[in-house]
PDB file of N, CA and C in Angstrom:
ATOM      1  N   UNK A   1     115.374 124.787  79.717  1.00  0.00           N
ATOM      2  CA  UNK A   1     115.558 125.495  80.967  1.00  0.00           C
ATOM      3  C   UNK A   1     116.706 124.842  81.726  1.00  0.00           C
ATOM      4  N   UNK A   2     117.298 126.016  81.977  1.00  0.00           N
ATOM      5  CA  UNK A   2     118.495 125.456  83.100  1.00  0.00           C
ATOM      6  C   UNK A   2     118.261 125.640  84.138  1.00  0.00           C
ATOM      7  N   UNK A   3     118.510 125.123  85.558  1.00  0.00           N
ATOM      8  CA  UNK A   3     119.030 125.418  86.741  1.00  0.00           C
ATOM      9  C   UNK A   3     120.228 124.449  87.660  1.00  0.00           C
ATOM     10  N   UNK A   4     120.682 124.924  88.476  1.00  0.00           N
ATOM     11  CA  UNK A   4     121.820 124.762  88.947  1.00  0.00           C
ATOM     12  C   UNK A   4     121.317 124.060  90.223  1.00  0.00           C
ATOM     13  N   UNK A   5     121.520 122.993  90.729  1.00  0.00           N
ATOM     14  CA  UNK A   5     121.110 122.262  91.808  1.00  0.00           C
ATOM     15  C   UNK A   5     122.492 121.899  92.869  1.00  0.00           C
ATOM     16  N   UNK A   6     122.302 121.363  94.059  1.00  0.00           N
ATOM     17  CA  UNK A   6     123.180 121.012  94.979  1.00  0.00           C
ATOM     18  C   UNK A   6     122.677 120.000  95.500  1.00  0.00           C
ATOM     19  N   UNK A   7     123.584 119.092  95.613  1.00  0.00           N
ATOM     20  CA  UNK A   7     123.519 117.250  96.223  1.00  0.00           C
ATOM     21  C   UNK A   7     123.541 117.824  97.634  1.00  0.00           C
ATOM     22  N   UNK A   8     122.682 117.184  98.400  1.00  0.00           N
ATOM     23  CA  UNK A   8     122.912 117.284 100.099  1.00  0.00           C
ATOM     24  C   UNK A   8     123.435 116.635 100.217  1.00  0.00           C
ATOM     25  N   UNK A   9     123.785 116.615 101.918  1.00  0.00           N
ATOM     26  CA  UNK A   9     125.106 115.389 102.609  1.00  0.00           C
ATOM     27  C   UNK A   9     124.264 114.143 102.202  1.00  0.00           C
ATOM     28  N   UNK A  10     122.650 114.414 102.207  1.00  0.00           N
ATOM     29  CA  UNK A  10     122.530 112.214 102.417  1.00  0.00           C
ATOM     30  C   UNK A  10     121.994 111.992 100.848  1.00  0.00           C
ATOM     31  N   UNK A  11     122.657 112.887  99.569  1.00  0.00           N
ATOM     32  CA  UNK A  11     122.520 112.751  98.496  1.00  0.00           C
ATOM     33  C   UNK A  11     121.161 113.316  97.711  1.00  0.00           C
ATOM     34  N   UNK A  12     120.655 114.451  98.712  1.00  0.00           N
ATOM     35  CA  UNK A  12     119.035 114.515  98.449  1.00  0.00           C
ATOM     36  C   UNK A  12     119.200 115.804  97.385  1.00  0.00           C
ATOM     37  N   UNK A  13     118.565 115.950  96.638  1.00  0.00           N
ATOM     38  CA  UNK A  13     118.255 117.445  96.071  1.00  0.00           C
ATOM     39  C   UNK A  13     116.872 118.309  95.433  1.00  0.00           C
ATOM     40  N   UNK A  14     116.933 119.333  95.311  1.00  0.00           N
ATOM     41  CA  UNK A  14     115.455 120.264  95.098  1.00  0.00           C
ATOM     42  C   UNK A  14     115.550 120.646  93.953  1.00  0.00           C
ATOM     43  N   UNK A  15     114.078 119.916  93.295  1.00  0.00           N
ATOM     44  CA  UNK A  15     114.084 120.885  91.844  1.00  0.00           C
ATOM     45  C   UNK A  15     113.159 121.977  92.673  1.00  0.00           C
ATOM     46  N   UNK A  16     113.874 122.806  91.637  1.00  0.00           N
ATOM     47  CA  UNK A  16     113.040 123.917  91.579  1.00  0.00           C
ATOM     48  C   UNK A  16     112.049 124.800  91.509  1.00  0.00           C
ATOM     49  N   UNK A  17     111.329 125.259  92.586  1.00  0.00           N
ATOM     50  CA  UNK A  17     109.553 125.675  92.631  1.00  0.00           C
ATOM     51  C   UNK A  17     108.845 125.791  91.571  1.00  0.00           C
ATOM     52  N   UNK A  18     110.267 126.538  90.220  1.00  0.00           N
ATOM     53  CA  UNK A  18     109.111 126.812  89.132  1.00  0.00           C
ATOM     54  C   UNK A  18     109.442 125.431  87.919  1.00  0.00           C
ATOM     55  N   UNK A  19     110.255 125.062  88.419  1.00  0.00           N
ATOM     56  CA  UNK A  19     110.531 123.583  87.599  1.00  0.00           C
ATOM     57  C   UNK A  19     108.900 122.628  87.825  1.00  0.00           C
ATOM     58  N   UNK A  20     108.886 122.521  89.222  1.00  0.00           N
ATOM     59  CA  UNK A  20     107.944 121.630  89.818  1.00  0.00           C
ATOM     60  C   UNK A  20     106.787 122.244  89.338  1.00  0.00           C
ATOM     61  N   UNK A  21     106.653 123.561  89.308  1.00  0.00           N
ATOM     62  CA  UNK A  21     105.151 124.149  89.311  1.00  0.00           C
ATOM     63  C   UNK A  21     104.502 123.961  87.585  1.00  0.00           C
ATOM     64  N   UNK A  22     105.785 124.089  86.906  1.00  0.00           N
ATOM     65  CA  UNK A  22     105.684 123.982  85.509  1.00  0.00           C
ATOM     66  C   UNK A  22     105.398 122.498  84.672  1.00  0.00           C
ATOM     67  N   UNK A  23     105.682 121.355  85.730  1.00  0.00           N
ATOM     68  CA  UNK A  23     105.578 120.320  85.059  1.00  0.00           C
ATOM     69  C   UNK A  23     103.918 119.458  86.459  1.00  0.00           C
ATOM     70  N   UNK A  24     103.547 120.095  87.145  1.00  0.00           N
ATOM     71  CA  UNK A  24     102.461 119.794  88.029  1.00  0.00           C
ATOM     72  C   UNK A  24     102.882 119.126  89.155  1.00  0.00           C
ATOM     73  N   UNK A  25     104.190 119.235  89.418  1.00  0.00           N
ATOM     74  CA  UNK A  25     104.626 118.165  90.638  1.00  0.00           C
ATOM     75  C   UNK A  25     104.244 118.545  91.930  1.00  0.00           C
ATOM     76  N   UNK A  26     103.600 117.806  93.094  1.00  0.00           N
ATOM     77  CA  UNK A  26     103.802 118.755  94.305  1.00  0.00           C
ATOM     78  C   UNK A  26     104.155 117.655  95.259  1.00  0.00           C
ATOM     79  N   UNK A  27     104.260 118.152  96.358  1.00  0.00           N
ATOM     80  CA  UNK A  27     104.670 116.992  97.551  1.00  0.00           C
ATOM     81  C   UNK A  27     104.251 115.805  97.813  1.00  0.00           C
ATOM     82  N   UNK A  28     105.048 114.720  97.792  1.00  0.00           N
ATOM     83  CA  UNK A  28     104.894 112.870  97.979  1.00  0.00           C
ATOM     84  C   UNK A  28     104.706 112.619  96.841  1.00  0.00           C
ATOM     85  N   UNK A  29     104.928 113.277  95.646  1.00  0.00           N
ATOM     86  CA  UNK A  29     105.070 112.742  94.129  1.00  0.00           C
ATOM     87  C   UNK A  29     106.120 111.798  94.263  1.00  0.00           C
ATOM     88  N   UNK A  30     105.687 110.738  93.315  1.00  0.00           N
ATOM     89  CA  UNK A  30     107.139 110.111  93.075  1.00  0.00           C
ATOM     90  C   UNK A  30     107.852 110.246  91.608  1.00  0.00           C
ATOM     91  N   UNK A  31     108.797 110.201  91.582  1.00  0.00           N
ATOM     92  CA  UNK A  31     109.604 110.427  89.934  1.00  0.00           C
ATOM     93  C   UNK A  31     110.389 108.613  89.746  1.00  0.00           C
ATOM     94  N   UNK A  32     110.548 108.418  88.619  1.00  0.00           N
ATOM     95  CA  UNK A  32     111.704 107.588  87.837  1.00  0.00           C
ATOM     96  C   UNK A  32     112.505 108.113  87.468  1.00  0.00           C
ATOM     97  N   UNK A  33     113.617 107.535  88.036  1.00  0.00           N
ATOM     98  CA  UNK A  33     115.230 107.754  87.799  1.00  0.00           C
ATOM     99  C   UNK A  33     115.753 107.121  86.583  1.00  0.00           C
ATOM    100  N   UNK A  34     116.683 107.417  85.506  1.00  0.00           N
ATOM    101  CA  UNK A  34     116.967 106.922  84.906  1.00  0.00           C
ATOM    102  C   UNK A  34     118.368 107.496  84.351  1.00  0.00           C
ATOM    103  N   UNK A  35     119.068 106.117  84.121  1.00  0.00           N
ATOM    104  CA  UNK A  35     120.313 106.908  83.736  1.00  0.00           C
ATOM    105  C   UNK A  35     120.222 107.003  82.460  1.00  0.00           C
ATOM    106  N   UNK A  36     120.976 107.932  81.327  1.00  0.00           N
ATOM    107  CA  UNK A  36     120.967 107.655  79.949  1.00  0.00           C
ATOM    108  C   UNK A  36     122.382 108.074  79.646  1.00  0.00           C
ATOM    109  N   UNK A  37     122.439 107.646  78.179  1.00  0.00           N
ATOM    110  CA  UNK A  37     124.375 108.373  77.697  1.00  0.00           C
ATOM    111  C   UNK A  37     124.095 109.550  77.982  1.00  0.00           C
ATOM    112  N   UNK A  38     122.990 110.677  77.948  1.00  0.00           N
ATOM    113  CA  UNK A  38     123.108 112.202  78.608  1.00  0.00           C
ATOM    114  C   UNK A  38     123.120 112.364  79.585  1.00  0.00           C
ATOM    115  N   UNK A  39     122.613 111.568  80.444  1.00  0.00           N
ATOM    116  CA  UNK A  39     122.735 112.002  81.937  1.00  0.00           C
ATOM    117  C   UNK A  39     121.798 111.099  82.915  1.00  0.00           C
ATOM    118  N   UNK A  40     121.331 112.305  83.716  1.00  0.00           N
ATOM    119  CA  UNK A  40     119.902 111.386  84.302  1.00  0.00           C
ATOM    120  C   UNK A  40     118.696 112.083  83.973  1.00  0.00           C
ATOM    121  N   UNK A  41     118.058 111.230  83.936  1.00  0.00           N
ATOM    122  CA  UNK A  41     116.927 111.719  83.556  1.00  0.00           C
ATOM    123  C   UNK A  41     115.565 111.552  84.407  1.00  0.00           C
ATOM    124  N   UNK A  42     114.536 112.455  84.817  1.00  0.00           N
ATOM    125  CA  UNK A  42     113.567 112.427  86.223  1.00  0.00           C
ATOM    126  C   UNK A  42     111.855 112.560  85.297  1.00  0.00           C
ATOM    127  N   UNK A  43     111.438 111.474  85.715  1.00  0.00           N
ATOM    128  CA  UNK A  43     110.026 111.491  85.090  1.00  0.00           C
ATOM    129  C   UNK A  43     109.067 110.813  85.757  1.00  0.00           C
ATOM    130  N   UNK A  44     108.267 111.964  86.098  1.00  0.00           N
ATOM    131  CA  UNK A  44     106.936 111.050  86.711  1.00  0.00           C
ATOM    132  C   UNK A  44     106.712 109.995  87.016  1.00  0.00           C
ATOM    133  N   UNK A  45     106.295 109.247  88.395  1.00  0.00           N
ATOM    134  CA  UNK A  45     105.887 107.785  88.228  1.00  0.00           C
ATOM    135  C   UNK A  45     104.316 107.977  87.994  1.00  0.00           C
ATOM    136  N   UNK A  46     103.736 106.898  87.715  1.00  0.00           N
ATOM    137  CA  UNK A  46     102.212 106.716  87.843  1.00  0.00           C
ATOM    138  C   UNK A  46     101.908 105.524  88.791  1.00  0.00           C
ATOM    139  N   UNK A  47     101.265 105.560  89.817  1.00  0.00           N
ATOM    140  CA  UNK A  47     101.449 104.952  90.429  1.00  0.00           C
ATOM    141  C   UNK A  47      99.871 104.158  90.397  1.00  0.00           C
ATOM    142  N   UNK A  48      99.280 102.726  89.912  1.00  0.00           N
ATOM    143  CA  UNK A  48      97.831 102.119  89.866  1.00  0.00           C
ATOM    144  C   UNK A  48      97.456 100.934  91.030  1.00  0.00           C
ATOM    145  N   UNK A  49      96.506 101.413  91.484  1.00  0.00           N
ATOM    146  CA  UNK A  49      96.476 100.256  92.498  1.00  0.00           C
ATOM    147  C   UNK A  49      96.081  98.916  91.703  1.00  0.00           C
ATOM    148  N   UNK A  50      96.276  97.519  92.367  1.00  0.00           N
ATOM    149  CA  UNK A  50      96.044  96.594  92.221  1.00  0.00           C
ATOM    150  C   UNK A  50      95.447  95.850  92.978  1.00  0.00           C
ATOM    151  N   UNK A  51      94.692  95.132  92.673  1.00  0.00           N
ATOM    152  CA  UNK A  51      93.384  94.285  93.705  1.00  0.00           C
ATOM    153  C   UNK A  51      93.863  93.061  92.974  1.00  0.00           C
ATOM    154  N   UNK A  52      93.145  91.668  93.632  1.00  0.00           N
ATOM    155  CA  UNK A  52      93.504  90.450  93.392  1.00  0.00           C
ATOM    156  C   UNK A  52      92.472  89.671  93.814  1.00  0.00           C
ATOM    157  N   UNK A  53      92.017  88.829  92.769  1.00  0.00           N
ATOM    158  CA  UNK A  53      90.597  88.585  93.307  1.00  0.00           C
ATOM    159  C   UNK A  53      90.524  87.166  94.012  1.00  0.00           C
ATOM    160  N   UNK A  54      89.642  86.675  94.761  1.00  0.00           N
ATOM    161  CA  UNK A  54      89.734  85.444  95.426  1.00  0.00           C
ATOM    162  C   UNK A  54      88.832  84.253  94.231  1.00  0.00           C
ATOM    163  N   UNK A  55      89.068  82.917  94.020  1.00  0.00           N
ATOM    164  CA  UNK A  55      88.017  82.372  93.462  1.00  0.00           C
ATOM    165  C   UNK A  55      87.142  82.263  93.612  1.00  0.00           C
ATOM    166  N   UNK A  56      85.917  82.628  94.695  1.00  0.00           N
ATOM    167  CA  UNK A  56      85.045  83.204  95.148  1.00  0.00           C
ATOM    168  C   UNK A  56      84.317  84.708  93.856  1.00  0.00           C
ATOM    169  N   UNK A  57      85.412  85.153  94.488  1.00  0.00           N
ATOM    170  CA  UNK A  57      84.904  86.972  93.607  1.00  0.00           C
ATOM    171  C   UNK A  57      85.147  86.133  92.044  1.00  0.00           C
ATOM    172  N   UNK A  58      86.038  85.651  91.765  1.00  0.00           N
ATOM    173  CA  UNK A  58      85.792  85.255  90.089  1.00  0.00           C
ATOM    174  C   UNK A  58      84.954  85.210  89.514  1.00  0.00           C
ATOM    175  N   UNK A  59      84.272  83.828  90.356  1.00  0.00           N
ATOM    176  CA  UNK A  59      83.095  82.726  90.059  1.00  0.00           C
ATOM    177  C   UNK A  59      82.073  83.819  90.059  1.00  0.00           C
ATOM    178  N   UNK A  60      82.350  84.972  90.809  1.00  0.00           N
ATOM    179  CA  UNK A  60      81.003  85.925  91.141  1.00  0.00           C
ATOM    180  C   UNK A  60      80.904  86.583  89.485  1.00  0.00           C
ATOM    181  N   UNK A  61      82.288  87.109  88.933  1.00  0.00           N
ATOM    182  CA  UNK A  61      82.397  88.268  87.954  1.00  0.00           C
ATOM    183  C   UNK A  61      81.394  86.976  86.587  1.00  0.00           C
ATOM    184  N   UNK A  62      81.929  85.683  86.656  1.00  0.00           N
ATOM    185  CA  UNK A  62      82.154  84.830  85.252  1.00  0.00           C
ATOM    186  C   UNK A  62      79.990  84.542  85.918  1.00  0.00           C
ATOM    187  N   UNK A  63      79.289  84.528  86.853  1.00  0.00           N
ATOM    188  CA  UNK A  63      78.045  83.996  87.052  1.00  0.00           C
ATOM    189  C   UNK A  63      77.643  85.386  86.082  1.00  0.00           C
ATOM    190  N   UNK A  64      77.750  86.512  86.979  1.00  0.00           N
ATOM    191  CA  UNK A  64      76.982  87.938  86.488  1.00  0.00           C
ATOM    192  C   UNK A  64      77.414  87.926  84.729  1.00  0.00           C
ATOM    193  N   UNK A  65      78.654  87.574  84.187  1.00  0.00           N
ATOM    194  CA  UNK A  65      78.424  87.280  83.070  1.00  0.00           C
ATOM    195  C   UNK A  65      77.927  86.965  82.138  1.00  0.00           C
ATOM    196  N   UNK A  66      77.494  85.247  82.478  1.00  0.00           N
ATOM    197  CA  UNK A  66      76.962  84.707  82.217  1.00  0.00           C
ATOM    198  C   UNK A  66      74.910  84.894  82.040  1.00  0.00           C
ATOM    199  N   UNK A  67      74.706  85.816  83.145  1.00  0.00           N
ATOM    200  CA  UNK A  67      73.254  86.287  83.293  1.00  0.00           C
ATOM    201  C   UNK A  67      73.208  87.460  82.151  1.00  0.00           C
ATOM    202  N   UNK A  68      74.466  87.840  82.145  1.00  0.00           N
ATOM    203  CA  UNK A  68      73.769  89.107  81.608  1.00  0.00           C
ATOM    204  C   UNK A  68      73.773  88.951  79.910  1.00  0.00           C
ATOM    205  N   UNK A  69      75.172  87.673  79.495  1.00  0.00           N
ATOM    206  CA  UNK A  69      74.878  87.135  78.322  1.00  0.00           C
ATOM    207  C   UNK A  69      73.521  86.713  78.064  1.00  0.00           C
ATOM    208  N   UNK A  70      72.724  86.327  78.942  1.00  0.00           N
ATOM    209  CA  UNK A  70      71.236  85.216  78.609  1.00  0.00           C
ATOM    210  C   UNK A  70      70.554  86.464  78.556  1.00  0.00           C
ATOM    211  N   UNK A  71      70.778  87.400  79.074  1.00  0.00           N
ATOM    212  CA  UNK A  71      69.696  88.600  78.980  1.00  0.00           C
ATOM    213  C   UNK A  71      70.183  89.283  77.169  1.00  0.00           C
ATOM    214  N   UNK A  72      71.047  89.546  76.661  1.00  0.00           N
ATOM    215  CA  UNK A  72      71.279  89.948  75.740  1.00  0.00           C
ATOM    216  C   UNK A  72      70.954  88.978  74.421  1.00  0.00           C
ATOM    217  N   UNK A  73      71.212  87.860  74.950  1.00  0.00           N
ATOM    218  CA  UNK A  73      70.522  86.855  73.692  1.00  0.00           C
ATOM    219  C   UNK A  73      68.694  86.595  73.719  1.00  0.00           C
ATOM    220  N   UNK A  74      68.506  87.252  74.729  1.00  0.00           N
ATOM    221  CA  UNK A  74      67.139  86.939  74.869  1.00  0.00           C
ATOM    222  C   UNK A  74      66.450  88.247  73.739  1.00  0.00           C
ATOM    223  N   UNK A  75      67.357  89.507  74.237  1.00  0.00           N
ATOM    224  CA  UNK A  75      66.783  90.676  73.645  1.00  0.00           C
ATOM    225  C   UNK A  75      67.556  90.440  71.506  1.00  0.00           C
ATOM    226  N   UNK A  76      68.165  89.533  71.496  1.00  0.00           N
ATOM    227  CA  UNK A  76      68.508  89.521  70.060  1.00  0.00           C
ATOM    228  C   UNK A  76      68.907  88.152  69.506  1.00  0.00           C
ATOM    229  N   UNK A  77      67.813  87.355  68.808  1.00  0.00           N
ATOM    230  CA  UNK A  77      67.599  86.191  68.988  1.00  0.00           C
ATOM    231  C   UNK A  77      68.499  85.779  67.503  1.00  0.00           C
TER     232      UNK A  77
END
């Protein structure tokens, strides 16, 4: 598919309703830019949140671990 686009003055431009509609994009999407020897190229970001745990919450994940290992060796000796 072709279409014909126009750079605005502050460099901005619009794909196209049925471009966007065809690949699921809708408003506050973000894309990756990329240049290649063909051109540029525009692809989806994915965007994952990230959490960060305190040594506190660790010690919490590695205890509940640890319980639930003793429960599983209990059930298979």
């Amino acid at each position: 598919m072709f279409e014909k686009i126009t750079i605005g003055r502050r460099g901005a431009i619009t794909i196209p309703s049925k471009v966007r509609k065809s690949f699921g994009m809708k408003q506050n999407d973000q894309l990756i830019m990329e240049t290649t020897d063909e051109g540029i190229l525009l692809r989806p970001s994915i965007s994952l949140p990230v959490e960060t745990y305190s040594e506190e919450r660790i010690a919490e994940f590695l205890s509940e671990e640890e319980s639930l290992e003793a429960i599983l060796n209990q059930k298979n000796p």
